[in-house]
C-alpha atoms as a PDB file:
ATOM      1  CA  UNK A   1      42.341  36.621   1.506  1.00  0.00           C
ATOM      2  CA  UNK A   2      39.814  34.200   3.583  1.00  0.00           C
ATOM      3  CA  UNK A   3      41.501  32.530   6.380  1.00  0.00           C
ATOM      4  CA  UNK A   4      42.214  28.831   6.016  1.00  0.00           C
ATOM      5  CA  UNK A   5      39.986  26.541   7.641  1.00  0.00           C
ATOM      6  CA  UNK A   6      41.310  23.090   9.140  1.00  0.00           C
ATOM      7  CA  UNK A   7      38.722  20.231  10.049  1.00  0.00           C
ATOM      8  CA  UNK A   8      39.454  18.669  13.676  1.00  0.00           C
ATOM      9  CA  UNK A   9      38.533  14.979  14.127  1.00  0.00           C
ATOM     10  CA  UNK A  10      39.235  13.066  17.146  1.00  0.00           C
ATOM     11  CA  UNK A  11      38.690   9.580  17.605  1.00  0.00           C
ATOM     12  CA  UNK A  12      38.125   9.077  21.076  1.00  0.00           C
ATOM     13  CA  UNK A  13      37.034  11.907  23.207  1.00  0.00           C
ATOM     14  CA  UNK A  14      37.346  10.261  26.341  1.00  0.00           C
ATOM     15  CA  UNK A  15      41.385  10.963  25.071  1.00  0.00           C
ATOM     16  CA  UNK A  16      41.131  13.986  23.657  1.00  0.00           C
ATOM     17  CA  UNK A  17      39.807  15.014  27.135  1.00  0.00           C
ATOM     18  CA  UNK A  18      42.302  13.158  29.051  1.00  0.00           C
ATOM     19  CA  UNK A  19      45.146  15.028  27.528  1.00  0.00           C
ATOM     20  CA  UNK A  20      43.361  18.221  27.541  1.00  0.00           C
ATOM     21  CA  UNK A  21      43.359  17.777  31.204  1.00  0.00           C
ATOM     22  CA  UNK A  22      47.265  16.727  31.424  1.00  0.00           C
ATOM     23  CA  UNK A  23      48.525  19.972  29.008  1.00  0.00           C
ATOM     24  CA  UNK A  24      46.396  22.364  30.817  1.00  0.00           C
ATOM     25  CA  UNK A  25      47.629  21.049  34.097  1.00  0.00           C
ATOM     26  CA  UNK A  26      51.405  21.295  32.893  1.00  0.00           C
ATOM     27  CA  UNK A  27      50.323  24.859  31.598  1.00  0.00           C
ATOM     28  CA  UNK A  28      49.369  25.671  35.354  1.00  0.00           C
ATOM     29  CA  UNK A  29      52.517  23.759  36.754  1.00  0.00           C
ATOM     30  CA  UNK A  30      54.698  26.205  34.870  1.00  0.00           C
ATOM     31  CA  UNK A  31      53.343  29.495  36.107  1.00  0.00           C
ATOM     32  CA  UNK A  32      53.609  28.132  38.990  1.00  0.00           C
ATOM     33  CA  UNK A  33      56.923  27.327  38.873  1.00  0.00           C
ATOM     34  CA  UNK A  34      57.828  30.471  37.175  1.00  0.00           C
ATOM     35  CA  UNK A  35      56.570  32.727  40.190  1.00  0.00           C
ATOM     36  CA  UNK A  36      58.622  31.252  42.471  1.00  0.00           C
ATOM     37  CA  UNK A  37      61.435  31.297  39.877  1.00  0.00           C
ATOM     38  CA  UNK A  38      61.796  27.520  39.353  1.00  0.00           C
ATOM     39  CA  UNK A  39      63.157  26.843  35.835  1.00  0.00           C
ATOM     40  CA  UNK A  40      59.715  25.117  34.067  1.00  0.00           C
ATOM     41  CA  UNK A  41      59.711  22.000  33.256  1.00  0.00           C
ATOM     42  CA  UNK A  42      57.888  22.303  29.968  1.00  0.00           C
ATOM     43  CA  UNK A  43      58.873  24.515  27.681  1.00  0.00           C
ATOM     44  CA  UNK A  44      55.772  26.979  27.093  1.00  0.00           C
ATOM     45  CA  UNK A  45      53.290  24.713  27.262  1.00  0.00           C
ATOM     46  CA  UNK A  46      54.982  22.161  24.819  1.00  0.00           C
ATOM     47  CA  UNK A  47      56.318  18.835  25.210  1.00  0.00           C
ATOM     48  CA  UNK A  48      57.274  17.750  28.904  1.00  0.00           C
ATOM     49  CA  UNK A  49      60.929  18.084  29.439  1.00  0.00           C
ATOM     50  CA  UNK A  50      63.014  14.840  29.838  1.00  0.00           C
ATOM     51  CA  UNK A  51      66.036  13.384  31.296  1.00  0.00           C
ATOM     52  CA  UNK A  52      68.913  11.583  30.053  1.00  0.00           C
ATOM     53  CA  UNK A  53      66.800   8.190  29.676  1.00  0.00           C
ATOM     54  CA  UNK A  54      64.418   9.462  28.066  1.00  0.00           C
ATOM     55  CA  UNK A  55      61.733   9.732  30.726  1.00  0.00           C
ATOM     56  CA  UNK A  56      59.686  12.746  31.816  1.00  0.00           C
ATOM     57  CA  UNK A  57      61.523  14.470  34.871  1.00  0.00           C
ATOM     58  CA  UNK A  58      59.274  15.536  37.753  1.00  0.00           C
ATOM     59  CA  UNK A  59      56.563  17.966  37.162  1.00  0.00           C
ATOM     60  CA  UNK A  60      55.939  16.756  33.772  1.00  0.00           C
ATOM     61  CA  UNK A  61      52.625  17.069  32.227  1.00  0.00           C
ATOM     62  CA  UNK A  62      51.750  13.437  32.356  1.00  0.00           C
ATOM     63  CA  UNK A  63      52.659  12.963  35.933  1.00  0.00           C
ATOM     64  CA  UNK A  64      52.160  15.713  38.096  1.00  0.00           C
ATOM     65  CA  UNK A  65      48.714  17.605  38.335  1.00  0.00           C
ATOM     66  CA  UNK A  66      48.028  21.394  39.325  1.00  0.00           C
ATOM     67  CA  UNK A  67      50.247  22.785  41.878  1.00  0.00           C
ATOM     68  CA  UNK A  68      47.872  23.875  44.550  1.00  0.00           C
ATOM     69  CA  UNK A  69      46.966  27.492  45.093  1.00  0.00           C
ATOM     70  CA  UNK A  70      47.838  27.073  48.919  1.00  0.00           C
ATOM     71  CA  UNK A  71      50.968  25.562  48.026  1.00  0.00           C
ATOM     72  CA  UNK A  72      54.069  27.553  50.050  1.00  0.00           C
ATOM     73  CA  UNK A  73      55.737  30.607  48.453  1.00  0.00           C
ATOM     74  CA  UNK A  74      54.813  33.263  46.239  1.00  0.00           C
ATOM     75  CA  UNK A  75      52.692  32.471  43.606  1.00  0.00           C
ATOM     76  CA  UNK A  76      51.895  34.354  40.422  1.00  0.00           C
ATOM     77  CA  UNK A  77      48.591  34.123  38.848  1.00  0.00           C
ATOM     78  CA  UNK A  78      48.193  31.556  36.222  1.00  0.00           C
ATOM     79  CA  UNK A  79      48.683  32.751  33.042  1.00  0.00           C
ATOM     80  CA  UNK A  80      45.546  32.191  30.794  1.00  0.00           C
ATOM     81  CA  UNK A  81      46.143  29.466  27.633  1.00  0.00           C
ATOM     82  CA  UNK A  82      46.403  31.756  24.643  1.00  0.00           C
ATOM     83  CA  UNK A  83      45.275  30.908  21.099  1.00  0.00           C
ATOM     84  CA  UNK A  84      48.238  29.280  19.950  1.00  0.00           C
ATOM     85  CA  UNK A  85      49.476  26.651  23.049  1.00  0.00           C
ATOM     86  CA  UNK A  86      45.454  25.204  22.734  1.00  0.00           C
ATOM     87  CA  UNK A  87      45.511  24.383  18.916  1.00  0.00           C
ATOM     88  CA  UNK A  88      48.916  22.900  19.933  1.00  0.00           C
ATOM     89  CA  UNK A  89      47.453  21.101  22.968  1.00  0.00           C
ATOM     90  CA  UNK A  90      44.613  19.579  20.521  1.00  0.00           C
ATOM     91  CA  UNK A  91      46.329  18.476  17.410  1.00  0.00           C
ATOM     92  CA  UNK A  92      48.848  16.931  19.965  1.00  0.00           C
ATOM     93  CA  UNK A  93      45.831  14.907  21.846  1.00  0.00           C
ATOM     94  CA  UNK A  94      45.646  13.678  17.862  1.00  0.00           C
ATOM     95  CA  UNK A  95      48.859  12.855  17.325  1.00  0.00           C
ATOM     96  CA  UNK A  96      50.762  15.729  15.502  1.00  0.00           C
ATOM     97  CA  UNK A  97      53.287  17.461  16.711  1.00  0.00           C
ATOM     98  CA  UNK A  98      52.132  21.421  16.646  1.00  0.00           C
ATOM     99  CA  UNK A  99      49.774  22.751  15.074  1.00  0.00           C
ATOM    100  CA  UNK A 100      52.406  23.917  12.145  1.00  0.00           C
ATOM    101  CA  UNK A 101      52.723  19.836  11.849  1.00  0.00           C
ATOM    102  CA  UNK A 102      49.224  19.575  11.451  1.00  0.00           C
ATOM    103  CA  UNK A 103      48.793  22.614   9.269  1.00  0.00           C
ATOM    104  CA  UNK A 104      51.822  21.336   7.114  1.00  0.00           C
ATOM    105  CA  UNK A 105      49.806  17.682   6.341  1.00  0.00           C
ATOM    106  CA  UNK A 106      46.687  20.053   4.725  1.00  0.00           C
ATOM    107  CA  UNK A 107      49.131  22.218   2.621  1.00  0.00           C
ATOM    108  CA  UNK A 108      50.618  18.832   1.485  1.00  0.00           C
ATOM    109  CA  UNK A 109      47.518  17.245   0.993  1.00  0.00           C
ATOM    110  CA  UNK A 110      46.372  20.022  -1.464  1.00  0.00           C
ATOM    111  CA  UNK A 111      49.525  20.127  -3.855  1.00  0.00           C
ATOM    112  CA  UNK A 112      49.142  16.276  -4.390  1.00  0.00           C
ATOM    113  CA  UNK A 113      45.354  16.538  -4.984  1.00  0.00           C
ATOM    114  CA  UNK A 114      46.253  18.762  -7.643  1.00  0.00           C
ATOM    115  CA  UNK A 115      49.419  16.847  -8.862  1.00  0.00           C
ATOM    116  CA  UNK A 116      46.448  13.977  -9.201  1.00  0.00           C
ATOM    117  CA  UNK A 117      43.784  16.354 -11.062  1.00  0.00           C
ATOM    118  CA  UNK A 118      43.313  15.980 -14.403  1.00  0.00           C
ATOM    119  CA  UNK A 119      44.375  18.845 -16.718  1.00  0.00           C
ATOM    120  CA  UNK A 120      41.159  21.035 -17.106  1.00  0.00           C
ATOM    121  CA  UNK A 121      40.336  21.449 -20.475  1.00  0.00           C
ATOM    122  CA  UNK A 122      39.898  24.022 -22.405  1.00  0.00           C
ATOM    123  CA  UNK A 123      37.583  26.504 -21.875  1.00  0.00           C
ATOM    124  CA  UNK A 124      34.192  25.843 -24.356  1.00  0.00           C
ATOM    125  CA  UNK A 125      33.306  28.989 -26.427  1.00  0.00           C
ATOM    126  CA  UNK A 126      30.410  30.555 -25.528  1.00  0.00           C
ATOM    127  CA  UNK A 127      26.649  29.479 -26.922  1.00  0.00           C
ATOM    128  CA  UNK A 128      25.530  31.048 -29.833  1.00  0.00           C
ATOM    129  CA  UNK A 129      21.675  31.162 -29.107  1.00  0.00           C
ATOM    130  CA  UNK A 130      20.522  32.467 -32.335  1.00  0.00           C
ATOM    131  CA  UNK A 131      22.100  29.347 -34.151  1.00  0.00           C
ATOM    132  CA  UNK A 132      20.336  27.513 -31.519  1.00  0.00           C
ATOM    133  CA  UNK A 133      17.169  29.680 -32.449  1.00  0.00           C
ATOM    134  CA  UNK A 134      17.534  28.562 -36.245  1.00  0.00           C
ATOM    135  CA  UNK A 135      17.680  25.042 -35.851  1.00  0.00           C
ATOM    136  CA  UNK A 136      14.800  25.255 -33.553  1.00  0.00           C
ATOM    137  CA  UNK A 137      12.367  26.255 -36.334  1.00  0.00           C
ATOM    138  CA  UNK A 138      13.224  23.382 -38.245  1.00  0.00           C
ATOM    139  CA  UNK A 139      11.071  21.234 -35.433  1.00  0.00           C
ATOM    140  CA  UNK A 140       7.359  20.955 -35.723  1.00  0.00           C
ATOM    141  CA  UNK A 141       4.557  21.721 -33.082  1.00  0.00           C
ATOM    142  CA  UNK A 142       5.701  17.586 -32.323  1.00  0.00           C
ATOM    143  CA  UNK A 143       8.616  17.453 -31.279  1.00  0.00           C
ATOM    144  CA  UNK A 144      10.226  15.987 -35.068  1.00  0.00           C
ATOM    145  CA  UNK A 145      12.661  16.742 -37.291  1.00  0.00           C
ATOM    146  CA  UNK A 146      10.608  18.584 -40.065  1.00  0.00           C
ATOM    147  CA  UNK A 147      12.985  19.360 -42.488  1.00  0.00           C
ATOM    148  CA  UNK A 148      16.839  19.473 -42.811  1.00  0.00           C
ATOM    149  CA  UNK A 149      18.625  22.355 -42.681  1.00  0.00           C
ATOM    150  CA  UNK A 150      20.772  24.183 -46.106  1.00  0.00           C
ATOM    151  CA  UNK A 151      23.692  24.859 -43.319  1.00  0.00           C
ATOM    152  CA  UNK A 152      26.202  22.209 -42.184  1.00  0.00           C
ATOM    153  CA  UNK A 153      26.536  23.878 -39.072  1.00  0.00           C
ATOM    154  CA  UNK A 154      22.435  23.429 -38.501  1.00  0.00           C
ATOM    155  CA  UNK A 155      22.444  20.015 -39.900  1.00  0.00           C
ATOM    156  CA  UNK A 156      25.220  18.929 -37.067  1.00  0.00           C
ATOM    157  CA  UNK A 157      23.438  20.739 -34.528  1.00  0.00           C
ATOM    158  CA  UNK A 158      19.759  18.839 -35.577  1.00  0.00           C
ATOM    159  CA  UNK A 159      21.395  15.825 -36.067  1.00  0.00           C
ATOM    160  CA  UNK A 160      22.385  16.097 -31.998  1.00  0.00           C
ATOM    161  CA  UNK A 161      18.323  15.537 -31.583  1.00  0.00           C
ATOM    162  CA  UNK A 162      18.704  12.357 -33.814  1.00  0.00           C
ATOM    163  CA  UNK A 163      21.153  11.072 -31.838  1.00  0.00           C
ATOM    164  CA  UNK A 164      19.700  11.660 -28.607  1.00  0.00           C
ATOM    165  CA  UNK A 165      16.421   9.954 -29.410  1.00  0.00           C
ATOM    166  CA  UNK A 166      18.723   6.683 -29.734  1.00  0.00           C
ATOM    167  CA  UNK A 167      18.153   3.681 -27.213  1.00  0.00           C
ATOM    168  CA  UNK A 168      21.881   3.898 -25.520  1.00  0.00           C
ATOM    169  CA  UNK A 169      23.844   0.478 -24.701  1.00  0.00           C
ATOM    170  CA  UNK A 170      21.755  -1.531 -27.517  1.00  0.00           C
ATOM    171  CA  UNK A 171      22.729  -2.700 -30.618  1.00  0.00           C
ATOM    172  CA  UNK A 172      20.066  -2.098 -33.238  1.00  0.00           C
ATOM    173  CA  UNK A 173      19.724  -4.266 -36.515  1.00  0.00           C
ATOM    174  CA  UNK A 174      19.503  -2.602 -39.485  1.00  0.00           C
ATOM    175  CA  UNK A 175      15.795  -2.468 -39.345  1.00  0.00           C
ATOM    176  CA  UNK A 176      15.655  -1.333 -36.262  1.00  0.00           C
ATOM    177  CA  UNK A 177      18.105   1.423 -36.635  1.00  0.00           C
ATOM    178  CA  UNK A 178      15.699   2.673 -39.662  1.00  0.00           C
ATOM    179  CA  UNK A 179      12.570   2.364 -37.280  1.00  0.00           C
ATOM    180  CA  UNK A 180      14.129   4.695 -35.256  1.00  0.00           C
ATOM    181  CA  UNK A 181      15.308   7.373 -37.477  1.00  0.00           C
ATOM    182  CA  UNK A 182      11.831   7.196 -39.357  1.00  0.00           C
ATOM    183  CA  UNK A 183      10.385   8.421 -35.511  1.00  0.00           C
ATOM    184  CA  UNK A 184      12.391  11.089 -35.654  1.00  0.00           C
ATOM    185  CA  UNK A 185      11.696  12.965 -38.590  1.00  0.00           C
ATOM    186  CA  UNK A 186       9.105  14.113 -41.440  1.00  0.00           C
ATOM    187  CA  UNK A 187      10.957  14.353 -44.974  1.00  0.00           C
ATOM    188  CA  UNK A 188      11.438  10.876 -45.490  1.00  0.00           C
ATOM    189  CA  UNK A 189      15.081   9.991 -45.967  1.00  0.00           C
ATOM    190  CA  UNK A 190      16.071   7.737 -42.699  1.00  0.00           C
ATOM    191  CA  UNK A 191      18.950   6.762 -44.931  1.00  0.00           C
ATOM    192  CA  UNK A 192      20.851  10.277 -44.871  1.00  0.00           C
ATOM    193  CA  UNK A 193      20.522  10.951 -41.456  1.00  0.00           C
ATOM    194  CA  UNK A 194      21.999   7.381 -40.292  1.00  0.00           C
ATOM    195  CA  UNK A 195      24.788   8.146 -42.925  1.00  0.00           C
ATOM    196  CA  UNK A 196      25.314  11.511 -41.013  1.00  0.00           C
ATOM    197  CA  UNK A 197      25.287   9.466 -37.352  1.00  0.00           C
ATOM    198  CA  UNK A 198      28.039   7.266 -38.390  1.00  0.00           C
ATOM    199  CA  UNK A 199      30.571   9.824 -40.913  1.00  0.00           C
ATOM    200  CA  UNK A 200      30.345  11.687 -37.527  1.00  0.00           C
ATOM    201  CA  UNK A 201      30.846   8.987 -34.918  1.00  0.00           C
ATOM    202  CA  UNK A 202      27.583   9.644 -33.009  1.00  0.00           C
ATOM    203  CA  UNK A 203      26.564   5.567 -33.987  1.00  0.00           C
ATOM    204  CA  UNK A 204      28.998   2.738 -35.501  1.00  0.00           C
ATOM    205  CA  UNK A 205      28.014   0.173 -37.617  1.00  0.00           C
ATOM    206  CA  UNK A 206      29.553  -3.345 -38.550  1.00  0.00           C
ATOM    207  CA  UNK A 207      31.157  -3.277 -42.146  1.00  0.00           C
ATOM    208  CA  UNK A 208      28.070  -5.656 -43.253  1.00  0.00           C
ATOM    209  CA  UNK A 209      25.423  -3.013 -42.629  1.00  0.00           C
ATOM    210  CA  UNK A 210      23.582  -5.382 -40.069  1.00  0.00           C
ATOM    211  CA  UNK A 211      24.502  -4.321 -36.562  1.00  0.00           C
ATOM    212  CA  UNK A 212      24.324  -0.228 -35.556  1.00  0.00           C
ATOM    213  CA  UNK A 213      25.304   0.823 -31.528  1.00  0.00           C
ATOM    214  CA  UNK A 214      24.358   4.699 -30.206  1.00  0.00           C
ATOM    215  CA  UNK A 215      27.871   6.317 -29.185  1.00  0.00           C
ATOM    216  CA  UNK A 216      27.589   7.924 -25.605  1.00  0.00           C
ATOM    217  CA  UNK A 217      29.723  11.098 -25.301  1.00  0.00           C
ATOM    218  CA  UNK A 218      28.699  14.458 -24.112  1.00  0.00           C
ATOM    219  CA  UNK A 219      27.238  17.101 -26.883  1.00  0.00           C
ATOM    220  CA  UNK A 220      28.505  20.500 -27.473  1.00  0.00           C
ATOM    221  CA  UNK A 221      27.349  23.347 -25.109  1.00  0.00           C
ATOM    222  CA  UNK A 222      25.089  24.733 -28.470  1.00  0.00           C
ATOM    223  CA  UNK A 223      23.647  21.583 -29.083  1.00  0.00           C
ATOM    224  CA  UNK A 224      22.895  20.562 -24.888  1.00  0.00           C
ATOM    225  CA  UNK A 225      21.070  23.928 -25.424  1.00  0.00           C
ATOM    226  CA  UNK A 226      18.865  23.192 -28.251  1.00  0.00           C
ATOM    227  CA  UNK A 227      18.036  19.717 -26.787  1.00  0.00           C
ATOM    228  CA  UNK A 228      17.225  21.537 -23.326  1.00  0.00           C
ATOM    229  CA  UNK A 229      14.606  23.631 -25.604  1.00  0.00           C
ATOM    230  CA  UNK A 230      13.009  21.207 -26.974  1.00  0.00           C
ATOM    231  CA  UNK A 231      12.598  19.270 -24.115  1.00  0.00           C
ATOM    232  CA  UNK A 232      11.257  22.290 -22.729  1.00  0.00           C
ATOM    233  CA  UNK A 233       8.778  22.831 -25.611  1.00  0.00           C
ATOM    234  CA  UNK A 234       7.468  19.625 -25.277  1.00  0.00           C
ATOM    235  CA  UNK A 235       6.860  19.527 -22.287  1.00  0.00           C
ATOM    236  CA  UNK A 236       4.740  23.002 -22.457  1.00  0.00           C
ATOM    237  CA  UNK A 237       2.904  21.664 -25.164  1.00  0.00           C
ATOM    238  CA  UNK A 238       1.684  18.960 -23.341  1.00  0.00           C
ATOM    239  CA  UNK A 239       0.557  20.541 -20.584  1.00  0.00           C
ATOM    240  CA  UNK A 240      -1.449  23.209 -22.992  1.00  0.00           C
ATOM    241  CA  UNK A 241      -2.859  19.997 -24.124  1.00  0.00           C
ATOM    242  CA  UNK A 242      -3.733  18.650 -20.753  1.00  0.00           C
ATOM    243  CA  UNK A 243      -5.438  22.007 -19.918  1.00  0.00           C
ATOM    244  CA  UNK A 244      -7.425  21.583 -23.266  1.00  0.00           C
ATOM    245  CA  UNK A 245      -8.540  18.251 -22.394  1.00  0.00           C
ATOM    246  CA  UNK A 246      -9.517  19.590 -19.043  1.00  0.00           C
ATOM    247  CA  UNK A 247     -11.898  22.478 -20.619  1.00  0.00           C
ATOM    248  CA  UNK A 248     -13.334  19.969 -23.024  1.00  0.00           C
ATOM    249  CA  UNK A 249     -14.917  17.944 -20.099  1.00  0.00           C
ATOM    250  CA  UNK A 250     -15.992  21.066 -18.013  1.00  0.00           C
ATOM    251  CA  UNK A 251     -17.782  22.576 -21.384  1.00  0.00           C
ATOM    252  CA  UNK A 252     -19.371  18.627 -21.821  1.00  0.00           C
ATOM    253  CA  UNK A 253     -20.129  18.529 -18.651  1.00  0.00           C
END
């Protein structure tokens, strides 16, 4: 299992150094202490101990500084800072407690971000490219609708292309709803496939006929796979046509 990673932020650095400087220090105080067999003050590097008022007794962290190497008595060499007493010492110059406090926040953070996460949904059954491949051939070297399929599950999957080629947010008259279908196709019956576009709920209509609206939701994983093709194919075929254009004028030339 990868180990947990915790971003740091501090505000101010100026502060973050200042009380850097005053845990370290209290870190030093205490071996110090402890070699000549003084009871520490802090307790392992932690919070500075206090008296009965509430104040920090002498030789806390925030008042008293390094005792000096020449100071009288035997003296024990300062213990290096290990891992643990520095994340303390920074998440404290933050204003946590330990770095458990700080590593608690995180944890909690990540059970309510998924308390607040939406239920995925379920997982979309896999593409089935050669029904994708079928209702491809019913498309012309244009780009249209040629003919319409024999299979409900092809006409549904066409009919995707029918909707796309809809201006979104507009609402179309009746005439101009036709217009658009007409672009889209070559056998000459506008009227069936805006029949299809409403039964399914890809476009509304008003109960008069007059006013039509393109529905925005997101298409199946088959049919965002066809549309991606023929998007594709166009595009190809336009650029063999660019290139063709291009020959043209060298061979004039």
């Amino acid at each position: 299992m990868s180990r947990p990673r915790f971003p740091f932020i501090a505000k101010d650095v100026s502060a973050l150094a200042r009380s850097l400087q005053r845990e370290l220090a209290a870190c030093g105080m205490s071996s110090q202490l402890a070699g000549r067999g003084a009871r520490p003050t802090d307790d392992a590097c932690g919070s500075p101990a206090h008296d009965a008022t509430g104040s920090p007794t002498v030789g806390s962290a925030g008042d008293v500084a390094c005792v000096p190497a020449n100071a009288p008595g035997p003296v024990s060499p300062v213990s290096p800072v290990s891992h643990v007493q520095l994340l303390n010492m920074l998440v404290r110059a933050v204003g946590y407690r330990n770095f458990q406090h700080y590593r608690a926040q995180f944890a909690a953070q990540e059970r309510l971000e998924r308390l607040a996460a939406p239920q995925s949904a379920a997982t979309e059954e896999p593409v089935d490219l050669r029904r994708v491949e079928r209702a491809a051939r019913h498309f012309g070297p244009d780009g249209l609708l040629a003919r319409w399929p024999g299979k409900v599950s092809l006409q549904r999957l066409c009919l995707w292309w029918v909707w796309s080629r809809l201006p979104a947010g507009q609402v179309l008259t009746g005439t101009q709803m036709d217009d658009a279908l007409r672009a889209c196709h070559h056998f000459g019956d506008h009227a069936l496939l805006r029949r299809w576009l409403c039964d399914l709920g890809m476009a509304t209509r008003t109960p008069d006929g007059r006013q039509y609206r393109h529905v925005e939701q997101r298409p199946p994983q088959e049919a965002l796979a066809l549309l991606q093709h023929l998007r594709d194919r166009e595009r190809l075929a336009r650029q063999a046509g660019h290139t063709r254009q291009i020959g043209r004028g060298v061979t004039a030339a």
